[in-house]
C-alpha atoms as a PDB file:
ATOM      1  CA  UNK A   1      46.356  41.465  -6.387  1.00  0.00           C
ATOM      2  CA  UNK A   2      45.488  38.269  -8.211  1.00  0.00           C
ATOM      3  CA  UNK A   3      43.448  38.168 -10.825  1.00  0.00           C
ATOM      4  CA  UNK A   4      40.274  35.906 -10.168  1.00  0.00           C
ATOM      5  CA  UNK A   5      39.143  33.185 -12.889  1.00  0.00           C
ATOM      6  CA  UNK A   6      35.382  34.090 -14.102  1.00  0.00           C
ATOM      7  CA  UNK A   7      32.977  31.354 -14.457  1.00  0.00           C
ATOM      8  CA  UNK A   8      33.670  31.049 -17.820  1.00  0.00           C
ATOM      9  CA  UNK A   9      37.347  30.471 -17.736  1.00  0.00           C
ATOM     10  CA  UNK A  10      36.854  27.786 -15.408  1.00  0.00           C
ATOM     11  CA  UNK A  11      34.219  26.352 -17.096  1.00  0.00           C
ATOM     12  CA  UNK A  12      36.235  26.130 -20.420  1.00  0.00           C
ATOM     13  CA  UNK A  13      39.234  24.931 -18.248  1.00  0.00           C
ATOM     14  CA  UNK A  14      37.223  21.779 -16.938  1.00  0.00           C
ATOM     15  CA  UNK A  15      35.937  21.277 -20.539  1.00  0.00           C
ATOM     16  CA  UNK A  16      39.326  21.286 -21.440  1.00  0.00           C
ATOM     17  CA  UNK A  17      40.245  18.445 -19.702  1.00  0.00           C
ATOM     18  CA  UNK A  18      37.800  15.984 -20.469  1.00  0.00           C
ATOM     19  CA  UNK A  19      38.232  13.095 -23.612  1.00  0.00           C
ATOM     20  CA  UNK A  20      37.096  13.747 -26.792  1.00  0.00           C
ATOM     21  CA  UNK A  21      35.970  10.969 -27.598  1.00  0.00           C
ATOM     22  CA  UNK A  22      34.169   7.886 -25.589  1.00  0.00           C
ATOM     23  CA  UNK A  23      36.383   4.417 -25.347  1.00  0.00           C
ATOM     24  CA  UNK A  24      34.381   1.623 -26.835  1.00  0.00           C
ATOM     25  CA  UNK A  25      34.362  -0.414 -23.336  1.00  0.00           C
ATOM     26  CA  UNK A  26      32.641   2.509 -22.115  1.00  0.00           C
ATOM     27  CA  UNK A  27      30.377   3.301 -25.205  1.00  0.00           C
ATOM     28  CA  UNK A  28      29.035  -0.433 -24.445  1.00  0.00           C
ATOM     29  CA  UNK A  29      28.686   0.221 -21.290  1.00  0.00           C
ATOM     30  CA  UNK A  30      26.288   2.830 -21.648  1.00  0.00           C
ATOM     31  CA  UNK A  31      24.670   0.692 -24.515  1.00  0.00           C
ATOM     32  CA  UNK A  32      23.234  -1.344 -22.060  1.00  0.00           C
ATOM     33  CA  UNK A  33      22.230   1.243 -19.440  1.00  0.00           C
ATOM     34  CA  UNK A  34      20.372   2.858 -21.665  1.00  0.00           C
ATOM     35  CA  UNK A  35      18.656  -0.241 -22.883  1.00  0.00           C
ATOM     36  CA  UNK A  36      17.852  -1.217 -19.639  1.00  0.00           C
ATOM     37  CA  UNK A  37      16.637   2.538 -17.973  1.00  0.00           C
ATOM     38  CA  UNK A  38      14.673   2.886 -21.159  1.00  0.00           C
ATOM     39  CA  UNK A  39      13.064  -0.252 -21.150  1.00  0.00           C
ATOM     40  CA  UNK A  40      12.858  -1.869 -18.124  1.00  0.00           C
ATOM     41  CA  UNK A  41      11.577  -5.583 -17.468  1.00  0.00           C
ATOM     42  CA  UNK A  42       9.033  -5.285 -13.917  1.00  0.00           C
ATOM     43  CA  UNK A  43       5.865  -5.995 -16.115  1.00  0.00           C
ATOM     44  CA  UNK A  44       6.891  -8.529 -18.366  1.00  0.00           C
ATOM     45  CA  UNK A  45       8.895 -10.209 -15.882  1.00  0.00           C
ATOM     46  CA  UNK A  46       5.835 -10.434 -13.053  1.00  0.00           C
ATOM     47  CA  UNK A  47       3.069 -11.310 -16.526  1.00  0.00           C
ATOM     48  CA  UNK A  48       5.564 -14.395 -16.595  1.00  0.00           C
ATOM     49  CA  UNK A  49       5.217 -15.197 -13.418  1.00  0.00           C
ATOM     50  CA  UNK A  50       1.401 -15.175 -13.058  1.00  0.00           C
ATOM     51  CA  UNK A  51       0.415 -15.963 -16.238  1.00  0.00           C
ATOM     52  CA  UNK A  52      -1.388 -13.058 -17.156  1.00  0.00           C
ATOM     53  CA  UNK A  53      -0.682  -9.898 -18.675  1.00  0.00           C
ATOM     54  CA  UNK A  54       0.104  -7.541 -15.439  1.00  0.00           C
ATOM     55  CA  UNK A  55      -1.497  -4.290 -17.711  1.00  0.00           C
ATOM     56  CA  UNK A  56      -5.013  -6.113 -17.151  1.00  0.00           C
ATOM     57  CA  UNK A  57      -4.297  -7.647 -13.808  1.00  0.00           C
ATOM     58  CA  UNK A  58      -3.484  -3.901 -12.724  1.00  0.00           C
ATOM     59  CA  UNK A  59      -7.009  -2.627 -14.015  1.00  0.00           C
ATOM     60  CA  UNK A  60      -8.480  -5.371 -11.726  1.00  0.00           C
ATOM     61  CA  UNK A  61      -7.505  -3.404  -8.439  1.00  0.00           C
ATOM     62  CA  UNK A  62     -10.504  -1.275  -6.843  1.00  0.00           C
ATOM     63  CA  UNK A  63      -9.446   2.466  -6.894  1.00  0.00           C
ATOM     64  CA  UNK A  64      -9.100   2.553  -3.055  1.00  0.00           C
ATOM     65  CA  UNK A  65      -6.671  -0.250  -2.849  1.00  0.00           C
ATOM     66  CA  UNK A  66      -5.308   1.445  -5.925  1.00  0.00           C
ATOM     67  CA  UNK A  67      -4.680   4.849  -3.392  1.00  0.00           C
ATOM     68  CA  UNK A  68      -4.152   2.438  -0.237  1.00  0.00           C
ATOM     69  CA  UNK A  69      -1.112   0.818  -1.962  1.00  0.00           C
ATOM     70  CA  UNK A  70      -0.204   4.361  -2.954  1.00  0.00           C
ATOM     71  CA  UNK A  71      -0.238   5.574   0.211  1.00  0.00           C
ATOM     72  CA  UNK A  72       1.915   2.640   1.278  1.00  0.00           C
ATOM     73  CA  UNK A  73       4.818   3.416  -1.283  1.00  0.00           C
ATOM     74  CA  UNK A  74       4.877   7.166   0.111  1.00  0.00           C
ATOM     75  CA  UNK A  75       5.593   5.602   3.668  1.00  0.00           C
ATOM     76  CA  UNK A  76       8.181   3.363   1.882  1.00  0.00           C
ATOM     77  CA  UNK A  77       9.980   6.450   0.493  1.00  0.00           C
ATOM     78  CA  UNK A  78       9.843   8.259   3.697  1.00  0.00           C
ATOM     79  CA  UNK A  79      11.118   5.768   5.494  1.00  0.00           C
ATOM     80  CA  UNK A  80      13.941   4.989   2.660  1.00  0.00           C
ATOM     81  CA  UNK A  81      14.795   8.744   2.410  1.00  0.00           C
ATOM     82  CA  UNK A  82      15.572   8.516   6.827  1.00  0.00           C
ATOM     83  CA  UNK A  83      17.663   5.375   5.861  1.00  0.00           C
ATOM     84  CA  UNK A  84      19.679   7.038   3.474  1.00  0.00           C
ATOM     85  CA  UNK A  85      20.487  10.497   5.108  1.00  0.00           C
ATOM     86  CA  UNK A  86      21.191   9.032   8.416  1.00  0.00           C
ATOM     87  CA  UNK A  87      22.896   5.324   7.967  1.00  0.00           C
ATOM     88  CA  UNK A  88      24.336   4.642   4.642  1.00  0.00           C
ATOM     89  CA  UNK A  89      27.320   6.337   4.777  1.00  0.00           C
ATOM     90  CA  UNK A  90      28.418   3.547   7.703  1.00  0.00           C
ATOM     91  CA  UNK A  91      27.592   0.549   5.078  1.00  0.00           C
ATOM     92  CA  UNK A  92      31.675  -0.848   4.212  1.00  0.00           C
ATOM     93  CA  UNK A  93      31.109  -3.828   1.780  1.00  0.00           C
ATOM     94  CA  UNK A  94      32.890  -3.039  -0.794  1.00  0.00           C
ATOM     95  CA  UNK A  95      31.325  -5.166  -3.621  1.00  0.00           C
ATOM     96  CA  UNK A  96      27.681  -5.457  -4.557  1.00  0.00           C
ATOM     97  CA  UNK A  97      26.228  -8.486  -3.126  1.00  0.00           C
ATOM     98  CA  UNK A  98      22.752  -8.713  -5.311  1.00  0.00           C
ATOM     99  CA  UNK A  99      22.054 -11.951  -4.957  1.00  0.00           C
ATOM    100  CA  UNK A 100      22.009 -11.985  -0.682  1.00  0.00           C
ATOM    101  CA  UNK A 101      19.616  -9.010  -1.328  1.00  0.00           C
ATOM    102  CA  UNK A 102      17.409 -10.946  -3.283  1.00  0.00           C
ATOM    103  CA  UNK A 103      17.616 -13.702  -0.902  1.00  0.00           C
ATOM    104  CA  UNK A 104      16.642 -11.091   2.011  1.00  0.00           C
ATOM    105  CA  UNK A 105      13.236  -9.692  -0.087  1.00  0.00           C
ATOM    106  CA  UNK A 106      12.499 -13.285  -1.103  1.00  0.00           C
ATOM    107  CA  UNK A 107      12.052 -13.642   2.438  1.00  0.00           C
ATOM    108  CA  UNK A 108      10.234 -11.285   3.329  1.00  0.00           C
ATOM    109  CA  UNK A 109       7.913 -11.978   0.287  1.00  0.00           C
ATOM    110  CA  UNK A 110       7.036 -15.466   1.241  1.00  0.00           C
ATOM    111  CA  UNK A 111       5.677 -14.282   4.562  1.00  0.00           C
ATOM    112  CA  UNK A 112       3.866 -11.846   2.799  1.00  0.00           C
ATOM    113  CA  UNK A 113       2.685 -13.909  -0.019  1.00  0.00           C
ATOM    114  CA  UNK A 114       0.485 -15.747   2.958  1.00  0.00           C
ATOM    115  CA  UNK A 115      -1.586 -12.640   3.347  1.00  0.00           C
ATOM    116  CA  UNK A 116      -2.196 -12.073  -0.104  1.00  0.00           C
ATOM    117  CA  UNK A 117      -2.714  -8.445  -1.237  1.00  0.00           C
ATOM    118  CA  UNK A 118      -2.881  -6.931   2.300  1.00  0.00           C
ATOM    119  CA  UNK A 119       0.667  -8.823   2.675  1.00  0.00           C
ATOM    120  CA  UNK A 120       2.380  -6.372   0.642  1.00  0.00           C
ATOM    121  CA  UNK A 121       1.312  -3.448   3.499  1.00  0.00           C
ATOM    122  CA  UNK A 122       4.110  -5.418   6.072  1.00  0.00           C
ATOM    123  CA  UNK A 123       6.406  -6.720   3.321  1.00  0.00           C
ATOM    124  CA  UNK A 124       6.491  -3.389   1.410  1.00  0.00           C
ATOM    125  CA  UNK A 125       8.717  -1.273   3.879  1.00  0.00           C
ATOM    126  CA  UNK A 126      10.864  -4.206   4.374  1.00  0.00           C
ATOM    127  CA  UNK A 127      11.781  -4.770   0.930  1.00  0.00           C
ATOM    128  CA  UNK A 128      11.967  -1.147   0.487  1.00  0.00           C
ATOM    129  CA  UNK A 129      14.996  -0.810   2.871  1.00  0.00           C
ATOM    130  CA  UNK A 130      16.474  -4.019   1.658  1.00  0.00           C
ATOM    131  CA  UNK A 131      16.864  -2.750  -2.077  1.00  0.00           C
ATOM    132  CA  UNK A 132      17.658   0.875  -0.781  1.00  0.00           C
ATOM    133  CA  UNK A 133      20.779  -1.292   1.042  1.00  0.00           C
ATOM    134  CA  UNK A 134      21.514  -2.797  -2.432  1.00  0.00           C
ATOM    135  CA  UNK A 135      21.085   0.013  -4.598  1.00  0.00           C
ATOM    136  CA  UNK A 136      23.832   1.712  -1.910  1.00  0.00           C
ATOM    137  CA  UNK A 137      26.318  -1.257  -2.792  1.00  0.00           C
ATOM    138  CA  UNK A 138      25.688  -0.524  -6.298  1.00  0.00           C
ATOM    139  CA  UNK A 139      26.627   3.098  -6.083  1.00  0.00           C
ATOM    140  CA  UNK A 140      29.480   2.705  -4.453  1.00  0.00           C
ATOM    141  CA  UNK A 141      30.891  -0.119  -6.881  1.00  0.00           C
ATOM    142  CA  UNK A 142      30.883   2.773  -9.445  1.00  0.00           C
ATOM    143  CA  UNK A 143      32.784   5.394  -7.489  1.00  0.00           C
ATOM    144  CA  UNK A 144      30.138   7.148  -5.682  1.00  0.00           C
ATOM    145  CA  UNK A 145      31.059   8.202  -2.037  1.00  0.00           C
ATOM    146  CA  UNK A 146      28.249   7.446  -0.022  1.00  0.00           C
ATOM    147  CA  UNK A 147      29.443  10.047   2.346  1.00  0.00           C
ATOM    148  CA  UNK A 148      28.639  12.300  -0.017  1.00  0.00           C
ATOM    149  CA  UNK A 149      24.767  13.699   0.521  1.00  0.00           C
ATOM    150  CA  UNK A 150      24.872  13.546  -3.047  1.00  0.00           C
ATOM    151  CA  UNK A 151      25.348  10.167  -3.790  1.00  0.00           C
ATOM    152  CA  UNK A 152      22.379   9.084  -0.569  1.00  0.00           C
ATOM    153  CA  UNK A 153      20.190  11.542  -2.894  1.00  0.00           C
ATOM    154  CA  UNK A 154      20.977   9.759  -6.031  1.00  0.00           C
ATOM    155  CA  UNK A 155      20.386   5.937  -4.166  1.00  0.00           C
ATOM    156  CA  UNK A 156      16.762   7.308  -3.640  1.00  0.00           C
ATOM    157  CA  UNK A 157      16.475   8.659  -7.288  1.00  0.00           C
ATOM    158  CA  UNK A 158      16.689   4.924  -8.278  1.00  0.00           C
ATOM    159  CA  UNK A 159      13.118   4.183  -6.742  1.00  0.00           C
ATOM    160  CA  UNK A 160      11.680   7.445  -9.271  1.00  0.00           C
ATOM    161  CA  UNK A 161      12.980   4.963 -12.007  1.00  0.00           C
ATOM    162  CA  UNK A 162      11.299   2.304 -14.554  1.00  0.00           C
ATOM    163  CA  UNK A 163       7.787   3.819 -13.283  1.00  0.00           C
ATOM    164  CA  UNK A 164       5.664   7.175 -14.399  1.00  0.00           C
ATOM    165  CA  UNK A 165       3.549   8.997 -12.571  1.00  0.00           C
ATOM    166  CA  UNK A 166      -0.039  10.051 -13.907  1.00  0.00           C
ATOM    167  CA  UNK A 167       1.067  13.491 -14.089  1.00  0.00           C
ATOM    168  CA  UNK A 168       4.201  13.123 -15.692  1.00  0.00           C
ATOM    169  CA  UNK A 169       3.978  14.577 -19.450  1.00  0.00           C
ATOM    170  CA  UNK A 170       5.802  12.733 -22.289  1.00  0.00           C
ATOM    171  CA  UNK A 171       9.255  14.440 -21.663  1.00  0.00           C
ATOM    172  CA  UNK A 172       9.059  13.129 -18.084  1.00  0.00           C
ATOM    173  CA  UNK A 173       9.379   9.586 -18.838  1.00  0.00           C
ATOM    174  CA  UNK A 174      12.308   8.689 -19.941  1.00  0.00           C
ATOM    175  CA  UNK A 175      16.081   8.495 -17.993  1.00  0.00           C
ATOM    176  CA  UNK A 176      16.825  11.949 -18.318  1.00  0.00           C
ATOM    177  CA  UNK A 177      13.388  13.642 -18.308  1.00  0.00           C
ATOM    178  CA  UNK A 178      12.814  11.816 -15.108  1.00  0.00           C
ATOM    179  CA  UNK A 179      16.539  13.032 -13.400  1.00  0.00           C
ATOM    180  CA  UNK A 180      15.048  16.881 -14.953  1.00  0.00           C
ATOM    181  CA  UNK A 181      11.989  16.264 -12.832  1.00  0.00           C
ATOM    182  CA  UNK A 182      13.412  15.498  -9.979  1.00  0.00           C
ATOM    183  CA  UNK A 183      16.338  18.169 -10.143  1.00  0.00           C
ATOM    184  CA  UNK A 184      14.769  21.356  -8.271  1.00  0.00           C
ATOM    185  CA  UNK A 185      12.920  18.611  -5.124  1.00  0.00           C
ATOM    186  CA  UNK A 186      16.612  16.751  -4.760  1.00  0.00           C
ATOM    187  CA  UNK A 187      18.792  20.187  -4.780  1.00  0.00           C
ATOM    188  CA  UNK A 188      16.283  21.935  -2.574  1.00  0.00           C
ATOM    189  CA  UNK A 189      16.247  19.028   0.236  1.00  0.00           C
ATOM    190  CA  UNK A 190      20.242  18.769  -1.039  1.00  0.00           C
ATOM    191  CA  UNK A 191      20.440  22.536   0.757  1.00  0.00           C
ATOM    192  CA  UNK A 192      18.267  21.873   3.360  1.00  0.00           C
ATOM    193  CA  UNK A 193      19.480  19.025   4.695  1.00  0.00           C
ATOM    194  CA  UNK A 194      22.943  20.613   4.893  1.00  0.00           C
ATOM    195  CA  UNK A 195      21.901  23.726   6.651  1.00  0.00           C
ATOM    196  CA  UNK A 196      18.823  21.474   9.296  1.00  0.00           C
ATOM    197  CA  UNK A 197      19.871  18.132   9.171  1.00  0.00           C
ATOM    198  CA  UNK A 198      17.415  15.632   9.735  1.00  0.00           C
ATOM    199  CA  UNK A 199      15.563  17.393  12.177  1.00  0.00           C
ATOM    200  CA  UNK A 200      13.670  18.912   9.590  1.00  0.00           C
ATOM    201  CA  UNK A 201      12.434  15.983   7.945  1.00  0.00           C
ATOM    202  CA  UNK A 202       8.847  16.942   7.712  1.00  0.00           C
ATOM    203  CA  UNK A 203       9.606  20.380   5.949  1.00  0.00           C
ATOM    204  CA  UNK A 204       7.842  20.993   2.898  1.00  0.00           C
ATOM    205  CA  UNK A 205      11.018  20.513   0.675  1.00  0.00           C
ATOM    206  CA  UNK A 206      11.594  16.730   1.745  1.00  0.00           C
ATOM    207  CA  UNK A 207       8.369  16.514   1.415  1.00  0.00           C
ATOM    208  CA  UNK A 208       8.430  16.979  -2.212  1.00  0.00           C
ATOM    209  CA  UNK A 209      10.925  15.127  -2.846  1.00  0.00           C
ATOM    210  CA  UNK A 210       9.470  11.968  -0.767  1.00  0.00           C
ATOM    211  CA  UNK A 211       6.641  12.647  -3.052  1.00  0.00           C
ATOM    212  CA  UNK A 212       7.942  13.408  -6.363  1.00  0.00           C
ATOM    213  CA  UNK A 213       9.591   9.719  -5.681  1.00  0.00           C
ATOM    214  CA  UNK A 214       6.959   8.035  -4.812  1.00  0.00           C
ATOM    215  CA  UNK A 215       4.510   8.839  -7.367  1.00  0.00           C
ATOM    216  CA  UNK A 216       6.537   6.952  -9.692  1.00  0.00           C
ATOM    217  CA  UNK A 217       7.942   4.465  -7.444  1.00  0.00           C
ATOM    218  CA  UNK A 218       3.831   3.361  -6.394  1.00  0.00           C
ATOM    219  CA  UNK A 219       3.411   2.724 -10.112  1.00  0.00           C
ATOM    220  CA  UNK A 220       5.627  -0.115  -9.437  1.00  0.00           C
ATOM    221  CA  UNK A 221       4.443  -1.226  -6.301  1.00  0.00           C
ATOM    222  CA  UNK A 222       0.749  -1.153  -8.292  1.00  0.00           C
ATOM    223  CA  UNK A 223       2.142  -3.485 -10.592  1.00  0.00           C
ATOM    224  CA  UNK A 224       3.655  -5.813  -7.888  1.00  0.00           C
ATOM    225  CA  UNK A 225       0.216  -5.434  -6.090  1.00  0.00           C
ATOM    226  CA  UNK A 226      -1.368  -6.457  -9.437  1.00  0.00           C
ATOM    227  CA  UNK A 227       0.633  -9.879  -9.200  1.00  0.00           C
ATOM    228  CA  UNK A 228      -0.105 -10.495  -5.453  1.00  0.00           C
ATOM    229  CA  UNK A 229      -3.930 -10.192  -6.587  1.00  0.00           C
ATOM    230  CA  UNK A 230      -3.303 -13.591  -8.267  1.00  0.00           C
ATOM    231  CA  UNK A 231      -6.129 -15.980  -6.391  1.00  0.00           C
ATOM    232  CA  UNK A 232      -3.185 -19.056  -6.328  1.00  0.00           C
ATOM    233  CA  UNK A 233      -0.414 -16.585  -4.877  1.00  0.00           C
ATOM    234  CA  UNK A 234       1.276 -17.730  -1.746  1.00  0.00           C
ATOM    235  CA  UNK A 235       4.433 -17.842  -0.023  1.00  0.00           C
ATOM    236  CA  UNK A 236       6.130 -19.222  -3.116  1.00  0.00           C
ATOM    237  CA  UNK A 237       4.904 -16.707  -5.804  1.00  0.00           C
ATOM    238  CA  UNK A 238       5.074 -13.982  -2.981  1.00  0.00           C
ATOM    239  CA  UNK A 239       9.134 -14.525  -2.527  1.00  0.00           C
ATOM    240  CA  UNK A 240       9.144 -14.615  -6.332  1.00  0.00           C
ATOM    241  CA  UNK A 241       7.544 -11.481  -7.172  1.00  0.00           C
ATOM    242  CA  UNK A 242       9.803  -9.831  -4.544  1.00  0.00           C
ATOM    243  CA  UNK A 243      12.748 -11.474  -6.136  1.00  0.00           C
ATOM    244  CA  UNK A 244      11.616 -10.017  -9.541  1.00  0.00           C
ATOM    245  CA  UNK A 245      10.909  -6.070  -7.847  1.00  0.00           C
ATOM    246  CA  UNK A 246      14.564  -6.528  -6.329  1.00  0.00           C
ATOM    247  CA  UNK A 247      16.214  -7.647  -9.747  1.00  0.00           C
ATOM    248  CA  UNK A 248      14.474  -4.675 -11.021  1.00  0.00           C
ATOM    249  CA  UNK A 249      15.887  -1.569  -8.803  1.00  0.00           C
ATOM    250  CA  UNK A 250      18.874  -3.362  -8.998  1.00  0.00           C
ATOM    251  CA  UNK A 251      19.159  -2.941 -12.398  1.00  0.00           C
ATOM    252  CA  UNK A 252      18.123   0.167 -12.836  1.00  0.00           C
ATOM    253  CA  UNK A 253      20.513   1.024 -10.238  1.00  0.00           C
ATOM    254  CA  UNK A 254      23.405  -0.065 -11.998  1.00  0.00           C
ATOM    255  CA  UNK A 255      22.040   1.733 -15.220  1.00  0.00           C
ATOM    256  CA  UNK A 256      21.697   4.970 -13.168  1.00  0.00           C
ATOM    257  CA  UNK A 257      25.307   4.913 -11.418  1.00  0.00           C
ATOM    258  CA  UNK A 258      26.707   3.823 -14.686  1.00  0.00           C
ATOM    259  CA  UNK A 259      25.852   6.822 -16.548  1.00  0.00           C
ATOM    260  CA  UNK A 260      26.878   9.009 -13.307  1.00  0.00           C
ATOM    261  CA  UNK A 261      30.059   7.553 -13.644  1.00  0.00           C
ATOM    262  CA  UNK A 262      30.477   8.084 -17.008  1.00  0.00           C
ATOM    263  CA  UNK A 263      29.412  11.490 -16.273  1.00  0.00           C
ATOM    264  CA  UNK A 264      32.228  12.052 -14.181  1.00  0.00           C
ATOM    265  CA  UNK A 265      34.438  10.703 -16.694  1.00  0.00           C
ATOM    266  CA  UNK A 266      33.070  12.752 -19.478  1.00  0.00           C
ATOM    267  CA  UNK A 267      30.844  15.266 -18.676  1.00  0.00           C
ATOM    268  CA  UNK A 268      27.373  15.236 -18.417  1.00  0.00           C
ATOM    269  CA  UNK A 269      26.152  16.701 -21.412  1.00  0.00           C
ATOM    270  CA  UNK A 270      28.247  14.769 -23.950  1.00  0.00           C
ATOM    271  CA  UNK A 271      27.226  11.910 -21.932  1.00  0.00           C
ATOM    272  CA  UNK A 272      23.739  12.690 -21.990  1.00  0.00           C
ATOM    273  CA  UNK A 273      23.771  13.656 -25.811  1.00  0.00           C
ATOM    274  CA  UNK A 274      25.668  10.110 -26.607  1.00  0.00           C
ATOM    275  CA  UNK A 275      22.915   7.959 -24.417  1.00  0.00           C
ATOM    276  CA  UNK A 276      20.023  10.431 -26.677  1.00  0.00           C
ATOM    277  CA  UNK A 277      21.614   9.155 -29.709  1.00  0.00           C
ATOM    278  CA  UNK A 278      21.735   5.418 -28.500  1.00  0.00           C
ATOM    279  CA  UNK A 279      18.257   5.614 -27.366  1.00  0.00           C
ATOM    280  CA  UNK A 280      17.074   7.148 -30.667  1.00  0.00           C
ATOM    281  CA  UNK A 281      18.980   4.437 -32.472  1.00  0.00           C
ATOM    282  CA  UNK A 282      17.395   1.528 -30.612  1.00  0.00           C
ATOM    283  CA  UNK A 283      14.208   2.924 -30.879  1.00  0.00           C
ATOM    284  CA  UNK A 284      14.327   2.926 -34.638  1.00  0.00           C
ATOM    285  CA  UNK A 285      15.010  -0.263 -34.974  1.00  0.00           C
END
């Protein structure tokens, strides 16, 4: 009879295997992701663009546009999380193409930039499936399989990025405190999916995930909202305010596949413990 491996043994085994040591290439790599996951751009990016600092503009909206738009970005996620479990897998470009992306929400931002604030309720599902297409193109640029369920989990992860939700507590906002949040809602759909598919998509574990999401991702969308309450918006400042929200998941797209990859490469805990010690260098200076 053979002997079977424990848990243990396999676990040192892997460990084993794995580089002592990061390569500088890769050290600067993750450098920048965690620059950018850390401290994203969105708000000073859209104060630039209407000339106002988007923290006030935000405290302008009425509380039930506030929940409205909320509401909206809970519908986006939905919607996104169908796109991703059922169609992504069948995308084939094989390079990211950010800039046609851009081009597509810029679009779709100009005809919503006609209608103001309420313009953002038909442009925000749009744009929504647009970046999830991008942030797809991304993922698979650094390795990730989008056959995998894993990887179509981790596209949607991006949109729980560069915003907090009220409830989140301070060791829920950054990179990883985020991914810990979101760990028990995206292996729990993970294992339902697998066993129901999609026709379970209403189930009360999708539905946490969809909302655990959301929450963060509508902090976003009440910052985009904030610029679209601009009185001289139109279809000009509407495509360029969608422009900006694009450039934004893309990047933090890029920073979150980065550091999966590197993951893969290294391990996730050194990984994680080297981006800690970047993070905690950069924010000392």
């Amino acid at each position: 009879m053979s002997r079977m491996t424990s848990p243990s043994h396999t676990d040192d085994a892997v460990t084993a295997r794995l580089p002592l040591a990061m390569s500088t290439e890769d050290l600067q790599t993750l450098r920048w992701a965690t620059q950018h996951l850390e401290h994203p751009s969105l708000a000073a990016r859209l104060s630039n663009v209407i000339g106002t600092p988007i923290e006030i503009a935000t405290n302008l909206l009425p509380r039930a546009l506030y929940q409205r738009i909320h509401g909206a970005a809970d519908a986006a996620i939905g919607k996104a999380f169908q796109v991703a479990i059922a169609s992504l897998r069948h995308r084939e470009e094989a390079n990211p193409r950010p800039h046609y992306y851009r081009a597509l929400a810029a679009g779709t931002g100009a005809a919503g930039g006609l209608f103001g604030i309420y313009g953002l309720l038909f442009d925000l599902p749009l744009s929504t499936t647009i970046m999830l297409r991008s942030i797809a193109e991304i993922a698979r640029s650094e390795g990730e399989d989008l056959h995998a369920l894993d990887t179509r989990l981790a596209c949607l992860e991006v949109f729980a990025l560069g915003g907090h939700a009220e409830s989140d507590d301070a060791a829920e906002t950054g990179y990883y405190g985020i991914r810990a949040a979101l760990a028990w809602p995206v292996t729990e759909a993970g294992q339902f999916i697998a066993q129901q598919g999609l026709e379970g998509a209403n189930a009360p574990l999708i539905a946490n995930l969809i909302h655990g999401v959301a929450s963060r991702f509508g902090v976003s969308v009440s910052k985009k909202a904030a610029a679209m309450l601009v009185p001289l918006i139109g279809a000009a400042s509407g495509a360029a305010v969608n422009v900006i929200f694009t450039s934004h998941y893309q990047e933090m797209a890029r920073g979150h596949f980065v550091v999966r990859r590197l993951e893969r490469k290294y391990g996730k805990t050194f990984v994680e413990n080297q981006y800690e010690a970047l993070r905690r260098t950069a924010d000392a200076n």
